[in-house]
Protein backbone atom coordinates (compact mmCIF):
# COMPACT_ATOMS: atom_id res chain seq x y z
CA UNK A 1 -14.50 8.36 8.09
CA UNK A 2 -11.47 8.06 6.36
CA UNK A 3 -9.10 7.94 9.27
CA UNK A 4 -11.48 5.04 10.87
CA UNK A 5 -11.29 2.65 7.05
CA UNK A 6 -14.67 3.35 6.15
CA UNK A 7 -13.21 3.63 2.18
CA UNK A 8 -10.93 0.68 2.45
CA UNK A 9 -13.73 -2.50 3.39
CA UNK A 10 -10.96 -5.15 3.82
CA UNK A 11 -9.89 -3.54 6.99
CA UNK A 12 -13.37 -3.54 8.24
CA UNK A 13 -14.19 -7.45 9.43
CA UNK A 14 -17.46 -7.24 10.36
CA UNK A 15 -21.23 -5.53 11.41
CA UNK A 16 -20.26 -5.06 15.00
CA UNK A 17 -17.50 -3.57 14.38
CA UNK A 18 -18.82 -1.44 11.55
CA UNK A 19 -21.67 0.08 14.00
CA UNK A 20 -18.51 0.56 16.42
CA UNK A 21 -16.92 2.72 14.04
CA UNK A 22 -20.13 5.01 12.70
CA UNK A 23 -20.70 5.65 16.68
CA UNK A 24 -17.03 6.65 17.09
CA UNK A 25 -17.27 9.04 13.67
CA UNK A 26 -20.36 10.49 14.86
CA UNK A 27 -18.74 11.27 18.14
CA UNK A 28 -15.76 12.75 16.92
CA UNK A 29 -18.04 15.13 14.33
CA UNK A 30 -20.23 16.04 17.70
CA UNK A 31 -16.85 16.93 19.72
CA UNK A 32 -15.55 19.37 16.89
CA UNK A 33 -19.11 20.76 16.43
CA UNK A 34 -19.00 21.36 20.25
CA UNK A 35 -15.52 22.77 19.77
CA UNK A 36 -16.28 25.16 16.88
CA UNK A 37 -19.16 26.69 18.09
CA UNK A 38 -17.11 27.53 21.69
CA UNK A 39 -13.83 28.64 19.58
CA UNK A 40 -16.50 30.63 16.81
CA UNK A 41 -19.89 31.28 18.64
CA UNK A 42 -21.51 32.61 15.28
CA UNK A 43 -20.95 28.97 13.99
CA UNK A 44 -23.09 27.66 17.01
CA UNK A 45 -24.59 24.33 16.15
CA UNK A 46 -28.22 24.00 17.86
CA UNK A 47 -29.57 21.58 19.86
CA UNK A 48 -32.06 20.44 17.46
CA UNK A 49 -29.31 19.01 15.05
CA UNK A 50 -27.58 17.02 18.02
CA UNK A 51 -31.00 15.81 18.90
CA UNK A 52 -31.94 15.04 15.61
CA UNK A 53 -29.50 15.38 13.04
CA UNK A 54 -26.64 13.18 14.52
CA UNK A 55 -29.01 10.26 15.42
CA UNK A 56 -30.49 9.88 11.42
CA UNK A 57 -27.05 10.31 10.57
CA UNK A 58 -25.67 7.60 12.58
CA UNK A 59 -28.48 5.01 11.25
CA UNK A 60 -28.34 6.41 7.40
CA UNK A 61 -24.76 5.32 7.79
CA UNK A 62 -25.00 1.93 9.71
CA UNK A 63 -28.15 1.46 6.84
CA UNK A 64 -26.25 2.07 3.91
CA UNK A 65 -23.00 0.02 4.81
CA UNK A 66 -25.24 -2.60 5.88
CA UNK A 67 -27.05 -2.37 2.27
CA UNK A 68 -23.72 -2.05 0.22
CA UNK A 69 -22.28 -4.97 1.65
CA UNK A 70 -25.49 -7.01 1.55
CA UNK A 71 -25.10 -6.19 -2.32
CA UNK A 72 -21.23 -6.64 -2.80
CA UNK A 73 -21.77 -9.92 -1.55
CA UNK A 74 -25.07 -10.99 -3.54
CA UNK A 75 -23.99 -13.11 -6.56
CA UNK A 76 -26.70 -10.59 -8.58
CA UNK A 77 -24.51 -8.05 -7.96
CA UNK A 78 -21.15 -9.44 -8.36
CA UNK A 79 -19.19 -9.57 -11.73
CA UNK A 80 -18.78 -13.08 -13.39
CA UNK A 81 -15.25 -13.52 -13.86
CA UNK A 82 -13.19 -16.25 -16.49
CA UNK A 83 -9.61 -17.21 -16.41
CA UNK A 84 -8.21 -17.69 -19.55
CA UNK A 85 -4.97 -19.37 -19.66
CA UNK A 86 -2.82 -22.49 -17.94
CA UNK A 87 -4.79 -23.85 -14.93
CA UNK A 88 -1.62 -23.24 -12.15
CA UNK A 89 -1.11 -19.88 -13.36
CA UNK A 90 -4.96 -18.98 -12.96
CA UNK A 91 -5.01 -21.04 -9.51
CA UNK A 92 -2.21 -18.37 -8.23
CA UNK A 93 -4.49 -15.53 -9.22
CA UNK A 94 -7.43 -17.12 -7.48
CA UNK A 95 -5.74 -17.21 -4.20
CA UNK A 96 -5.51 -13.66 -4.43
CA UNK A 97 -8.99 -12.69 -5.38
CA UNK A 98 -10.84 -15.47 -3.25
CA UNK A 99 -9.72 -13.29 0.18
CA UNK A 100 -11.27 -10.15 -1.32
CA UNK A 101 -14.94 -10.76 -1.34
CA UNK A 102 -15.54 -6.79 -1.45
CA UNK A 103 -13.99 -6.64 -4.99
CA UNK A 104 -17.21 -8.32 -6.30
CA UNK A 105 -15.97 -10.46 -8.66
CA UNK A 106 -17.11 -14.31 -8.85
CA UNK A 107 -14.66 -16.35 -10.05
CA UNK A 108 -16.25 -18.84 -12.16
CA UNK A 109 -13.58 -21.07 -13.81
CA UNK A 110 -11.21 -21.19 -16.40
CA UNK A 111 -10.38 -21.90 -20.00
CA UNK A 112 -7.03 -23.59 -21.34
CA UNK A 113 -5.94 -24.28 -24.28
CA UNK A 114 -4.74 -27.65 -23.26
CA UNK A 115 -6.61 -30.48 -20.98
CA UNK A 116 -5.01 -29.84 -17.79
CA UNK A 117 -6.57 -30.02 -14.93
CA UNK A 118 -7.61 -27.91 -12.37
CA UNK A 119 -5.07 -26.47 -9.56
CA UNK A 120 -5.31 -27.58 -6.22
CA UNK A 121 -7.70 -24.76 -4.87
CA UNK A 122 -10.20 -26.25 -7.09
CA UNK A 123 -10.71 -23.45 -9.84
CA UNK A 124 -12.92 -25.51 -12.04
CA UNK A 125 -11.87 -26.02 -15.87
CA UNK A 126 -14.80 -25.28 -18.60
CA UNK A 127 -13.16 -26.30 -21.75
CA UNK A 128 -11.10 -25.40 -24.18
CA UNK A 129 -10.08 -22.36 -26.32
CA UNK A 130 -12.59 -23.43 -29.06
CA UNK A 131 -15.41 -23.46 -26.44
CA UNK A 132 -14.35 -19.61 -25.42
CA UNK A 133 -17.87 -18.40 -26.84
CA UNK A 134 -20.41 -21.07 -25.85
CA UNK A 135 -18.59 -20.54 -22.39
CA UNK A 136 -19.01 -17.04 -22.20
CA UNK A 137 -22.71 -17.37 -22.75
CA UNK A 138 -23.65 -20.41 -20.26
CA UNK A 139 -22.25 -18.64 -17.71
CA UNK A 140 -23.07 -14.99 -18.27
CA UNK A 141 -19.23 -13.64 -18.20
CA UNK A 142 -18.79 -10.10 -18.37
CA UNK A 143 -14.92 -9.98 -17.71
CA UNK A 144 -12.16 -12.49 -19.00
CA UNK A 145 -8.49 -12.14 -17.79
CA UNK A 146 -5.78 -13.32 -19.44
CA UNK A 147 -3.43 -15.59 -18.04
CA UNK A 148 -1.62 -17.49 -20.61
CA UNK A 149 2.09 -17.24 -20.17
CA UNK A 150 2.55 -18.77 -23.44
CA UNK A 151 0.78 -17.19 -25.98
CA UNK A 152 2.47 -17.49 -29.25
CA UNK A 153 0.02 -18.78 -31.73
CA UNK A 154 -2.84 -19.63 -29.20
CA UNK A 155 -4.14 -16.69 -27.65
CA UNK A 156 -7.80 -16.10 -29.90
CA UNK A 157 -6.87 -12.13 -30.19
CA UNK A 158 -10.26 -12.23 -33.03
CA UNK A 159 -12.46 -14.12 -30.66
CA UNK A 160 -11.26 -11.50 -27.85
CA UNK A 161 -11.86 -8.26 -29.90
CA UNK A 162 -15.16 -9.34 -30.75
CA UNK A 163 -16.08 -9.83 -27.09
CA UNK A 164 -14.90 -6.78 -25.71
CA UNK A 165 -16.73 -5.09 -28.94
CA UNK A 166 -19.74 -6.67 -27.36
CA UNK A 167 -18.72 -5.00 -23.90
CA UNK A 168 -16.92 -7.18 -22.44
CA UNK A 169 -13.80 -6.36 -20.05
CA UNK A 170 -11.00 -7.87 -21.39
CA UNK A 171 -8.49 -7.91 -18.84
CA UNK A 172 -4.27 -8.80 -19.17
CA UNK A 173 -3.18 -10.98 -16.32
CA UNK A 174 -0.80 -8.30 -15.05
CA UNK A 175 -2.69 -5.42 -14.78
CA UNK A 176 -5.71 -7.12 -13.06
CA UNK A 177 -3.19 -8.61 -10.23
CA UNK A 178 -1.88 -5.08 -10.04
CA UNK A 179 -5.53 -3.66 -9.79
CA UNK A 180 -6.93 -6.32 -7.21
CA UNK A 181 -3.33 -6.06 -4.83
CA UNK A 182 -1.75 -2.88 -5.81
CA UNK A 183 1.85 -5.05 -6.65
CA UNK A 184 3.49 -6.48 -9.50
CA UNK A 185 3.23 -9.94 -10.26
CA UNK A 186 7.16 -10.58 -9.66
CA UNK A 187 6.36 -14.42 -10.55
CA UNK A 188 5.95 -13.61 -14.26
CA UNK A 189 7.99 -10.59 -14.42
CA UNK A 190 10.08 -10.20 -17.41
CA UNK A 191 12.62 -7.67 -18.78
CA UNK A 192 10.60 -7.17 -22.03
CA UNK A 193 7.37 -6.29 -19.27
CA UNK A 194 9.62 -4.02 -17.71
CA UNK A 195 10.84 -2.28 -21.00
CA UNK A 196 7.35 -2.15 -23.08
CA UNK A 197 4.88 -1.60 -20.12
CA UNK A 198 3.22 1.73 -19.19
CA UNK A 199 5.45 3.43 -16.38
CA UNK A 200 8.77 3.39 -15.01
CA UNK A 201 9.59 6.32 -16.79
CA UNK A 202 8.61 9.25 -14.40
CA UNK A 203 8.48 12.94 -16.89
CA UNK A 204 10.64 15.23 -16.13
CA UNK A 205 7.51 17.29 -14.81
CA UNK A 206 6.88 14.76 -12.27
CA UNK A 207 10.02 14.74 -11.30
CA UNK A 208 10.37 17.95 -10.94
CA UNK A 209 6.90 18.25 -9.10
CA UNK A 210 8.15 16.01 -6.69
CA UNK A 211 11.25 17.47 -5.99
CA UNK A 212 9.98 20.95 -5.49
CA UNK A 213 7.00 19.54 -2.87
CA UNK A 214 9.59 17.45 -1.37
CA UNK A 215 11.94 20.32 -0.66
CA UNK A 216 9.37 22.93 0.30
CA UNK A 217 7.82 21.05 2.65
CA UNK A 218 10.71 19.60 4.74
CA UNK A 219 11.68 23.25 4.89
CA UNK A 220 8.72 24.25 6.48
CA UNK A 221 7.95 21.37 8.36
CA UNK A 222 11.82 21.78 9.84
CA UNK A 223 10.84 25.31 10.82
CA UNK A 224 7.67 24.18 12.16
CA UNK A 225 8.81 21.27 14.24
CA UNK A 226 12.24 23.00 15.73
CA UNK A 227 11.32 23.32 19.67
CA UNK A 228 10.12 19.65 19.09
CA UNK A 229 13.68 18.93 17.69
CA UNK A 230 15.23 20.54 20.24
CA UNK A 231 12.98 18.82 23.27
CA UNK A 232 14.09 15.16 21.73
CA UNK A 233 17.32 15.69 21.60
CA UNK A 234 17.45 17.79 25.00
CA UNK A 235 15.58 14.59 26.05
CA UNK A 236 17.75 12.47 24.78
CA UNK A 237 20.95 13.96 25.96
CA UNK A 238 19.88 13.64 29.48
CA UNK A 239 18.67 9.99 29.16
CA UNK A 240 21.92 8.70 27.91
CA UNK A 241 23.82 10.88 26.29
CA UNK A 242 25.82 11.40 22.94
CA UNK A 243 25.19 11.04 19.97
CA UNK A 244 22.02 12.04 19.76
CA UNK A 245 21.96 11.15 16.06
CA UNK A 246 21.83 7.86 14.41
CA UNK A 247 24.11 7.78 11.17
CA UNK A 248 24.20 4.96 8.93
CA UNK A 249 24.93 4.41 5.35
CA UNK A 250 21.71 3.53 2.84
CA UNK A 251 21.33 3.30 -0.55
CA UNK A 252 19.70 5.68 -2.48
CA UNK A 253 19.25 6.91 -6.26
CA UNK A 254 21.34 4.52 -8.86
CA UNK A 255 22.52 2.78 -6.63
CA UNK A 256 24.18 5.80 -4.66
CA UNK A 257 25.34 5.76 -1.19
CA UNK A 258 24.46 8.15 1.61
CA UNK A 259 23.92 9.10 5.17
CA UNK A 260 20.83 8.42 6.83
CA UNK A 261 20.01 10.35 9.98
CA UNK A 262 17.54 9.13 12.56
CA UNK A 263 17.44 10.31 16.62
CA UNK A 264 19.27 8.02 18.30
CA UNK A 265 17.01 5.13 19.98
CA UNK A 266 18.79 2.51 21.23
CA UNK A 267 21.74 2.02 24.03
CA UNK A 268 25.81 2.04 23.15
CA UNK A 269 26.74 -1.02 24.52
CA UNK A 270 28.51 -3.95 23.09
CA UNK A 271 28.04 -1.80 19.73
CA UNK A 272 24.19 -2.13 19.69
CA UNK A 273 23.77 0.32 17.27
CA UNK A 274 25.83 -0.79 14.89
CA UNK A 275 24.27 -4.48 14.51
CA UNK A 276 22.63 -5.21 11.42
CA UNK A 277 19.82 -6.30 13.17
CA UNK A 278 16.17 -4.95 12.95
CA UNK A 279 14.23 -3.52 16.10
CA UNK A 280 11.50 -5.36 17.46
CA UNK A 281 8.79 -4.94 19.78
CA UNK A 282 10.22 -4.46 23.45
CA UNK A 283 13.73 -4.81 21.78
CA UNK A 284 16.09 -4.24 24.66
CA UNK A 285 18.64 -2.29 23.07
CA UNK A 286 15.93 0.90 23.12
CA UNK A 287 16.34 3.40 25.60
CA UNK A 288 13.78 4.86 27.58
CA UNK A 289 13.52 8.07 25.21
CA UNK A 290 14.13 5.54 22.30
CA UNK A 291 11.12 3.13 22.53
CA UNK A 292 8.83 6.28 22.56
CA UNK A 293 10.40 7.45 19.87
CA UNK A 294 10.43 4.59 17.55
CA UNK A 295 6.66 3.79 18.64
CA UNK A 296 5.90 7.68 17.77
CA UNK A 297 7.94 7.78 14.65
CA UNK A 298 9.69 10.77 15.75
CA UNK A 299 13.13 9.32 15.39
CA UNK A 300 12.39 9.60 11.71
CA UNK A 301 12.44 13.74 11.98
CA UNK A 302 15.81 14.22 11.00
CA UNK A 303 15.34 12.65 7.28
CA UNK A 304 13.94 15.86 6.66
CA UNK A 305 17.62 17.02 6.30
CA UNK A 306 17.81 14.01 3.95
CA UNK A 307 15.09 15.54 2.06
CA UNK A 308 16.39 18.68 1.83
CA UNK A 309 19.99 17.68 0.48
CA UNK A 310 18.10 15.68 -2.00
CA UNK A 311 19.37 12.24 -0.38
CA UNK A 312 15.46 11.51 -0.16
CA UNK A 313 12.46 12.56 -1.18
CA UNK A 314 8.87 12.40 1.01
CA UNK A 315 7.55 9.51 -0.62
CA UNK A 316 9.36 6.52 -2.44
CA UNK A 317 10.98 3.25 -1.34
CA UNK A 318 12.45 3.12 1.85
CA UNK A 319 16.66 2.56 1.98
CA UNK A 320 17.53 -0.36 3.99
CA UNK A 321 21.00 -0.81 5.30
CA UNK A 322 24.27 -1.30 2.70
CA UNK A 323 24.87 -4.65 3.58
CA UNK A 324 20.66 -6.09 3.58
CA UNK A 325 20.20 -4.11 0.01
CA UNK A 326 23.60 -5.54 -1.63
CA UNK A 327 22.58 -9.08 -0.64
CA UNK A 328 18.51 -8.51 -1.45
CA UNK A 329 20.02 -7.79 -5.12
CA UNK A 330 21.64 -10.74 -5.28
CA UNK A 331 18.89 -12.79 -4.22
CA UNK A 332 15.93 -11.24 -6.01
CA UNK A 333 15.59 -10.66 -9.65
CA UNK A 334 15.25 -6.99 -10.51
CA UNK A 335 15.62 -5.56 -7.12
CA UNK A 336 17.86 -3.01 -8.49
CA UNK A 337 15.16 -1.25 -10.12
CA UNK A 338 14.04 0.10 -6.48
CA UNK A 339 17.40 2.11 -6.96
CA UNK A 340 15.36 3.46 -10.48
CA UNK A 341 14.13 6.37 -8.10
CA UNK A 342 14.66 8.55 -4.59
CA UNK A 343 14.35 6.48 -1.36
CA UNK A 344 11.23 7.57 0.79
CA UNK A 345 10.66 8.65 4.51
CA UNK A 346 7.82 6.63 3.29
CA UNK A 347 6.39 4.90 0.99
CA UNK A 348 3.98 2.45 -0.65
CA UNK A 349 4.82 -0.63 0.55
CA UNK A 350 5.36 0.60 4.09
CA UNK A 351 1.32 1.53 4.39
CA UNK A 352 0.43 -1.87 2.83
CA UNK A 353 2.25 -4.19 4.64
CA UNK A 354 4.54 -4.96 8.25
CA UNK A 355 8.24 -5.02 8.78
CA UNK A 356 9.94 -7.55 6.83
CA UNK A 357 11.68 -10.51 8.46
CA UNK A 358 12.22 -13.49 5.46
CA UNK A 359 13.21 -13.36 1.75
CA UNK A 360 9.70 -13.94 0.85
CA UNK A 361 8.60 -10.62 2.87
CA UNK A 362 11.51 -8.40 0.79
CA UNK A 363 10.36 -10.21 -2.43
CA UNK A 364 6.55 -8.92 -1.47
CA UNK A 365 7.62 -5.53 -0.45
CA UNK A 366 9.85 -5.54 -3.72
CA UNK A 367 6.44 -6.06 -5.72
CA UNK A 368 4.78 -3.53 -3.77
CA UNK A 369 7.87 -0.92 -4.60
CA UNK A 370 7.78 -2.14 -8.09
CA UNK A 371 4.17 -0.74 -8.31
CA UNK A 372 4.66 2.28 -6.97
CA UNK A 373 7.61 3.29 -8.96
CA UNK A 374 5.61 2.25 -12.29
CA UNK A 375 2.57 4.16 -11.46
CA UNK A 376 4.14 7.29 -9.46
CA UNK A 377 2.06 10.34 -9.31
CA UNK A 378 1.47 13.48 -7.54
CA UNK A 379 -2.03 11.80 -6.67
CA UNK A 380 -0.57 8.68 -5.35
CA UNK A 381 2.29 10.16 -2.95
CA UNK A 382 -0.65 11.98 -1.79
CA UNK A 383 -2.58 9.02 -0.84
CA UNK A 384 0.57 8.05 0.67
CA UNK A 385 1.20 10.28 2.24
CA UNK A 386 -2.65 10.41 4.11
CA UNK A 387 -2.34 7.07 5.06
CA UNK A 388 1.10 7.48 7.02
CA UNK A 389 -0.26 10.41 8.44
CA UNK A 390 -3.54 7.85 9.57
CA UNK A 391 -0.66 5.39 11.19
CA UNK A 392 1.22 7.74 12.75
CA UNK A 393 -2.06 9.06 14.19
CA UNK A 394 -3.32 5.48 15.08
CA UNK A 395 -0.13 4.03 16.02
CA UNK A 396 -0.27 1.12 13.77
CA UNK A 397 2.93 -1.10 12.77
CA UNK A 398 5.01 1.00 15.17
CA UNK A 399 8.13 -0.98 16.24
């Protein structure tokens, strides 16, 4: 169920498609029930629970989704939400929330404390800072969020203590954009956010953690994937010949240059490989081993090495080329602080989001890097890891 999205409902865009999916889980379950009990006879399911079982299964599960989505999306349900702080600022939150109906939050308006009016996606005004109370109690709010940029002598900090006292969720601004997107808000990032905020500053037992899993693993899985190693680059030798590997200089740790090694996927000629120019779908500079590598992801084996010098680790931000990072830096504020940590075989922004192609995609994957690297955890590269392993597995974003 987790390979198929069940956990994640913005990747799941309707009924149909929902009942599509419990029929293909329930499937899959019946198929490795068949194949246990061949491979272990004493673990024999009967007929009675194929018969049976599997069909309540299959309409508990199609019942249940039906029923939590029938509630997510009743206004009973749903979590009355208030803005407080400059209408434009508030408007930009609003576009991000308004696309996630399976957060349940309702978005009722927002306070000010000036008379401006509302944005242009309509978020409705409802008074004043004075009126913060009344409001709160006309319109049954259980969580306000804080988005005043300006706050210096007109944020109510006593009117806001007394409300959360009284249960309330009182929310800042940056951590509820972080909790409904998973990035950073880079519009209102600041150096004094970046220096007082929880995170970016990884213990030295996380680190460590890291480093040790990192290490261990691309050992074994080196050991465990060597006749596959071998087969690509036999493969790849006879298709077109040396190199086999791809060598290129990235960026890595503060800022620290080293060699990236990939199997080599596209054609010599004319320099191909050397062009600063991403791959794309049907790209004819791949050879024939190449495009099934680069769709499979298995050009990506030899960054184990990487791991195992300490280049890389499993999980962080990926290294894009010398040139593209040196340029991104001087283009987007704090992109440097991707260079805070180890580069990544994968990483967070690469399961949330496509290649990039425009400033405003590296300033997106930026934010997405920027939350990773301020909440990194054991727990998270795990995630991260289990989602890769679900794209790799399901072929998505391969290019």
């Amino acid at each position: 169920m987790y390979y198929l999205d069940f956990y994640d409902t913005q990747r799941i865009p309707g009924r149909g498609e929902l009942q599509f999916r419990v029929l293909l889980v329930v499937g899959t379950l019946s198929l490795l029930l068949g194949l246990l009990g061949a491979i272990f006879p004493r673990f024999m399911v009967g007929n009675y629970v194929f018969l049976t079982g599997l069909p309540i299964l299959t309409f508990l599960l199609i019942a249940w989704r039906n029923v939590f989505f029938a509630m997510n999306g009743s206004e009973r349900f749903m979590q009355r939400t208030l803005f407080l702080g400059d209408g434009d600022y508030s408007n930009s939150f609003w576009d991000e929330v308004k696309s996630r109906s399976a957060l349940g939050l309702k978005l009722i308006g927002y306070v000010s404390p000036d008379s401006d009016p509302a944005g242009n996606n309509g978020l409705s005004r409802l008074g004043s800072v004075e009126d913060l109370g009344r409001i709160i109690e006309e319109h049954g709010i259980r969580r306000v969020v804080v988005t005043m940029q300006d706050r210096r002598g007109k944020l109510p900090v006593e009117s806001l203590l007394e409300l959360k006292k009284r249960g309330l969720i009182i929310e800042d601004a940056s951590d509820f954009y972080e909790s409904v997107t998973g990035r950073v808000p880079l519009g209102s990032l600041r150096l004094s956010w970046l220096l007082f905020s929880r995170g970016f500053c990884p213990s030295r037992v996380l680190l460590i953690s890291k480093r040790v899993i990192s290490t261990v693993g691309a050992f074994v899985l080196l050991i465990l994937t060597l006749p596959l190693l071998l087969v690509i680059a036999l493969a790849i030798l006879l298709d077109t010949g040396r190199p086999i590997l791809f060598r290129q200089k990235r960026v890595g740790k503060n800022g620290k240059l080293f060699t990236l090694y990939k199997f080599r996927s596209m054609r010599l000629e004319e320099g191909a490989i050397k062009r600063a120019r991403p791959a794309e779908e049907g790209d004819e500079r791949f050879t024939r081993t190449g495009g099934w590598l680069r769709k499979s992801r298995m050009d990506e084996l030899p960054q184990l090495c990487n791991v195992l010098r300490g280049d890389m680790s499993f999980v962080g931000p990926r290294p894009f080329m010398v040139e593209e990072e040196f340029e991104l830096a001087k283009q987007i504020p704090f992109y440097e602080q991707r260079w805070s940590v180890s580069p990544g075989v994968t990483g967070w922004a690469q399961i949330r989001r496509a290649y990039c192609a425009t400033l405003a995609d590296n300033e997106e994957k930026l934010s997405y890097d920027l939350y990773y690297i301020k909440n990194m955890s054991v727990s998270l590269d795990l995630l991260i890891l289990f989602e890769t392993l679900k794209i790799l597995l399901l072929t998505r974003g391969s290019r």
